[in-house]
Protein backbone atom coordinates (compact mmCIF):
# COMPACT_ATOMS: atom_id res chain seq x y z
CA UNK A 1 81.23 99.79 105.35
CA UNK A 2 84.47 99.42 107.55
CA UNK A 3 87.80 99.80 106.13
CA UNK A 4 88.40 96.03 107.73
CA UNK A 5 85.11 94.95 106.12
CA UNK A 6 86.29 96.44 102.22
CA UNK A 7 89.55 95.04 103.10
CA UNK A 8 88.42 91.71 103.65
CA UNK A 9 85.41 91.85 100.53
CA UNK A 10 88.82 92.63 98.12
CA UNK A 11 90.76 89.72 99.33
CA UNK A 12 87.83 87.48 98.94
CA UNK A 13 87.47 88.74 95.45
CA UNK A 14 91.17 88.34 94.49
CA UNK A 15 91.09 84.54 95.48
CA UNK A 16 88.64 83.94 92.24
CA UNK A 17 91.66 85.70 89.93
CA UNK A 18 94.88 83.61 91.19
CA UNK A 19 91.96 80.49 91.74
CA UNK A 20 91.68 81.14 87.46
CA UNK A 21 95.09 81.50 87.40
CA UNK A 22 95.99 78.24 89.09
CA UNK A 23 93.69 75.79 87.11
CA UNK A 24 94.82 77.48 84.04
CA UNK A 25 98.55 76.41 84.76
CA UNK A 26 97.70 72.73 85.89
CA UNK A 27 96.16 72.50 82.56
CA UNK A 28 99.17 74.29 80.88
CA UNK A 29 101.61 72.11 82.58
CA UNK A 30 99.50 68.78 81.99
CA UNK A 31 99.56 69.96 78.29
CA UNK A 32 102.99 70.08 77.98
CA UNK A 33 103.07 73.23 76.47
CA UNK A 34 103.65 71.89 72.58
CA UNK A 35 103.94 74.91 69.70
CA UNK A 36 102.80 72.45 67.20
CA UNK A 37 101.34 69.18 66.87
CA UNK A 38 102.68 66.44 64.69
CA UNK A 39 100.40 63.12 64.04
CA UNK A 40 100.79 60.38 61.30
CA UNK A 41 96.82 61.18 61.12
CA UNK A 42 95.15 64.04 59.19
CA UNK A 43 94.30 66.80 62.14
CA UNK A 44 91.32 68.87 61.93
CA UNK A 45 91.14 72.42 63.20
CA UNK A 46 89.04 71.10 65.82
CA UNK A 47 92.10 68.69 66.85
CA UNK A 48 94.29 71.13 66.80
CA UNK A 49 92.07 73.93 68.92
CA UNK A 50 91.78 70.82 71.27
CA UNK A 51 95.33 69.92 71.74
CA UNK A 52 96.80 73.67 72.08
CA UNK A 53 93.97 75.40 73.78
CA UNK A 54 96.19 75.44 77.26
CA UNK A 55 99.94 76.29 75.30
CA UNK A 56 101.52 79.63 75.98
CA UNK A 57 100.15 81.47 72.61
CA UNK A 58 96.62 80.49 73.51
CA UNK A 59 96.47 81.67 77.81
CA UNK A 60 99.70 83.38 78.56
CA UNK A 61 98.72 86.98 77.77
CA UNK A 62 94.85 86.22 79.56
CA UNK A 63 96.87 84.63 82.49
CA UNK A 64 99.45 87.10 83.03
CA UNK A 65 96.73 89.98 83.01
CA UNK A 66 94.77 87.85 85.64
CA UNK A 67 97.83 87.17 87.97
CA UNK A 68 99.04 90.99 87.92
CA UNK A 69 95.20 92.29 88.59
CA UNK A 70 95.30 89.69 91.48
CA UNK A 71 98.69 91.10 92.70
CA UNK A 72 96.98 94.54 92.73
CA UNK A 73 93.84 93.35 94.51
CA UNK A 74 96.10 91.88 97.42
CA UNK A 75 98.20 94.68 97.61
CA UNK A 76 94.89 97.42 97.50
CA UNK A 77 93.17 94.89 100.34
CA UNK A 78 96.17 95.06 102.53
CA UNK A 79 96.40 98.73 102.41
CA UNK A 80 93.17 99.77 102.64
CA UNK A 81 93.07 99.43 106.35
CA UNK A 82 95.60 101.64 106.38
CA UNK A 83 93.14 104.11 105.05
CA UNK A 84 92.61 107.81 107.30
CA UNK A 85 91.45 109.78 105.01
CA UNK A 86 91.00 111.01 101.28
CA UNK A 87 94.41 111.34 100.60
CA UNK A 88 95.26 107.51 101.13
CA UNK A 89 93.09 106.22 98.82
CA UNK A 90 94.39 108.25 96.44
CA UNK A 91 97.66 106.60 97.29
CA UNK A 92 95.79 103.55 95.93
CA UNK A 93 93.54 103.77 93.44
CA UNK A 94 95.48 103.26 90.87
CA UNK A 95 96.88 99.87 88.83
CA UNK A 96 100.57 100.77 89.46
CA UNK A 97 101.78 97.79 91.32
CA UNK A 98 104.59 98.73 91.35
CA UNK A 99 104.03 101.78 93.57
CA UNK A 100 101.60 99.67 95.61
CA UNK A 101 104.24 97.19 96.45
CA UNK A 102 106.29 99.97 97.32
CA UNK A 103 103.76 101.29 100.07
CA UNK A 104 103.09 97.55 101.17
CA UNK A 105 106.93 97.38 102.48
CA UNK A 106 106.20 100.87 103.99
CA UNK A 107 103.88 99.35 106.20
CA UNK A 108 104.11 95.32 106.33
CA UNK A 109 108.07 95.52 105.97
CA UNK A 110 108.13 92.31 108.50
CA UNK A 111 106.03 90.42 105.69
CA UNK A 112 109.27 89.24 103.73
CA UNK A 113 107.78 86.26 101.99
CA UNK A 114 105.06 88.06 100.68
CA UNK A 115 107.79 90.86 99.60
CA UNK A 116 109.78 88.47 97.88
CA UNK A 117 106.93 86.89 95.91
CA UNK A 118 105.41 90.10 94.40
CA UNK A 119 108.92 91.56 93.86
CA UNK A 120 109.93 88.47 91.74
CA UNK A 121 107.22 89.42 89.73
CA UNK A 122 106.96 93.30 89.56
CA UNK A 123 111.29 94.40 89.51
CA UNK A 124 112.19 93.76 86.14
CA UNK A 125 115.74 92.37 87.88
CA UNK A 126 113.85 89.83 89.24
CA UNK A 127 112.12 88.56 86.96
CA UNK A 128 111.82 85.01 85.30
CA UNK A 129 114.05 85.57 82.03
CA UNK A 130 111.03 85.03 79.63
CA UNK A 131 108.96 87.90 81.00
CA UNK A 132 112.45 90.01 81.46
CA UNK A 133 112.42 89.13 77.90
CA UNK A 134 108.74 90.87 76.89
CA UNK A 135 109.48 93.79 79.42
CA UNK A 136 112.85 94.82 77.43
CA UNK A 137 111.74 94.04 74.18
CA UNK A 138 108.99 96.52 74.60
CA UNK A 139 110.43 98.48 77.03
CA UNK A 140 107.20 98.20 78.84
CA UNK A 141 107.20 98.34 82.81
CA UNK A 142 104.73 96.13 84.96
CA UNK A 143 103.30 99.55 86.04
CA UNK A 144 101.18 99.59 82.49
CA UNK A 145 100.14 96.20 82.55
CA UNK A 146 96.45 97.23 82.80
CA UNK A 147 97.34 98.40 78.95
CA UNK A 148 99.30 95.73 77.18
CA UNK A 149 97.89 92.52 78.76
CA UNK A 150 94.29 93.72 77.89
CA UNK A 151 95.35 95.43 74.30
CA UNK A 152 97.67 94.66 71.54
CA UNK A 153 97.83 98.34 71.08
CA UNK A 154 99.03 101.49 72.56
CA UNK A 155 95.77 104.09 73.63
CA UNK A 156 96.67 105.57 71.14
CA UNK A 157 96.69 102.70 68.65
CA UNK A 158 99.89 103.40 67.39
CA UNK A 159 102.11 100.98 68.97
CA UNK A 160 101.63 97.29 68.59
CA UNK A 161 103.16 95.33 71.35
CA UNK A 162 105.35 91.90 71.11
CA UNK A 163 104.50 89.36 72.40
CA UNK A 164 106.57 86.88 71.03
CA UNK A 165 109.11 86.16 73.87
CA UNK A 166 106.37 84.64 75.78
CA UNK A 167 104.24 83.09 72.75
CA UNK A 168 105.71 79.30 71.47
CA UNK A 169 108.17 79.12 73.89
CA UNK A 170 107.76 75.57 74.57
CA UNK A 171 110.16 73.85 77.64
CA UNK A 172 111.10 77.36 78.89
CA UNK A 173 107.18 78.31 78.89
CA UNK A 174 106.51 75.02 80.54
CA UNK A 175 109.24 75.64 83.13
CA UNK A 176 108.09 79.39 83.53
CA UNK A 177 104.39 77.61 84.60
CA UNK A 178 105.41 75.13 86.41
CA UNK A 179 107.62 77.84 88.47
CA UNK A 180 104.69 80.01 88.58
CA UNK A 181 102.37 77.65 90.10
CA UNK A 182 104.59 76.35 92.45
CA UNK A 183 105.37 80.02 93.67
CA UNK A 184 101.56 80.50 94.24
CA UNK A 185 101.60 77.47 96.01
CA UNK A 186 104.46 78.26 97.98
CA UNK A 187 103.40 82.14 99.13
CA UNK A 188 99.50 82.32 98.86
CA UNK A 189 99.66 80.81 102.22
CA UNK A 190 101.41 84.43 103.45
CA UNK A 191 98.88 86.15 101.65
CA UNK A 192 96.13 84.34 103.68
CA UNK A 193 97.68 84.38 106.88
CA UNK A 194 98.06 88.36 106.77
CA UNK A 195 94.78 88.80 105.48
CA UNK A 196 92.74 86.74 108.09
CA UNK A 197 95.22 88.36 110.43
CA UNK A 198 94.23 91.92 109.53
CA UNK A 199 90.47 91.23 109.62
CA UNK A 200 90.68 89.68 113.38
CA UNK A 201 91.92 92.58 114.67
C-alpha cells in the first residue's frame, strides 16, 4: 500500500471519531448539561438515566478520549506521507500528540488554522480553563491521555485520577461543549482541505 493510500485510509477512519464526537455534543448541548434533576413528580432511576445520559459526568471522559485519539489520527495521516524510511515511523507511532503536533508544524508550518486548533487543545496554556483545570489538578499532560481517559488508574494501579473539574460542571461544561463543537465546526474544514489536498498529489 502507498504511503498516500495509508494516509488517506487514516483520515477516513478519524472522521468516524470527531463524527461520535460531534453528535455526542449536540446532544450534550440540547441537554443542557443539568447535574441534577428536580421534578414535583417521583423520578425513577430510569428518569433519571434518561434525563442525564448526555451531562458532563455521564460522556465527558468517553468524549474527550475520542476527540484526542481523533487529533492523533489526523496528525499520524498527515505525516505519514512524509514517511522515507523506518526511522519516520518511528517518529510516529506513538500517542504523544503532543510531539506529533510538534512535527506537523515542522512540515505543514503554512497550515495555521489547523495549528491553532490542535494547539488550543494539546498546550496546557491554551487550554479551555476547565480542562486546564483536570491537567493541573493531576498534573497530567495531554501526552498520556491514552492512560487517564481510558483508566481511572495509573498502570500501575496506584494512582486514581480526578476527574472532578470536568464532572457536574453545569453552565461552564455547557459553554466548554458548545465551544468545542463550534471549534470542530469551524477547523474540520482545514483538516479536509489538507487531506484531500495531500492525496491529489
Amino acid at each position: 500500500m502507498a504511503l498516500k493510500e495509508k494516509s488517506w485510509t487514516i483520515l477516513l477512519f478519524s472522521d468516524k471519531y470527531i463524527t461520535m464526537v460531534e453528535n455526542t455534543l449536540e446532544k450534550a448541548i440540547k441537554s443542557g448539561n443539568p447535574s441534577v434533576i428536580i421534578s414535583d413528580s417521583y423520578i425513577t432511576d430510569q428518569d433519571l438515566i434518561n434525563k442525564t445520559k448526555y451531562c458532563d459526568y455521564s460522556i465527558i471522559i468517553p468524549l474527550l478520549f475520542l476527540f484526542y485519539h481523533w487529533i492523533e489520527l489526523v496528525l499520524k495521516g498527515f505525516l505519514l506521507v512524509l514517511v522515507k524510511e523506518d526511522a519516520d515511523i518511528k517518529k510516529i507511532s506513538h500517542h504523544n500528540v503532543i510531539k506529533l503536533l510538534k512535527e506537523f508544524k515542522n512540515n505543514f508550518s503554512n497550515e495555521k488554522d489547523i495549528i491553532i486548533f490542535f494547539e488550543k487543545y494539546i498546550k496546557k496554556d491554551n487550554m479551555p480553563n476547565l480542562l486546564k483545570m483536570f491537567f493541573n489538578k493531576n498534573n497530567l499532560s495531554v501526552r498520556n491521555y491514552y492512560n487517564f481517559f481510558r483508566y481511572p488508574l495509573d498502570k500501575n494501579f496506584n494512582i486514581k485520577y480526578d476527574y472532578s473539574s470536568i464532572q457536574y460542571t453545569n453552565k461552564e461544561g455547557l459553554t466548554f461543549f458548545k465551544d468545542l463543537l463550534k471549534d470542530i465546526n469551524i477547523y474540520k474544514k482545514h483538516i479536509v482541505r489538507l487531506g484531500r489536498d495531500l492525496n491529489n498529489k
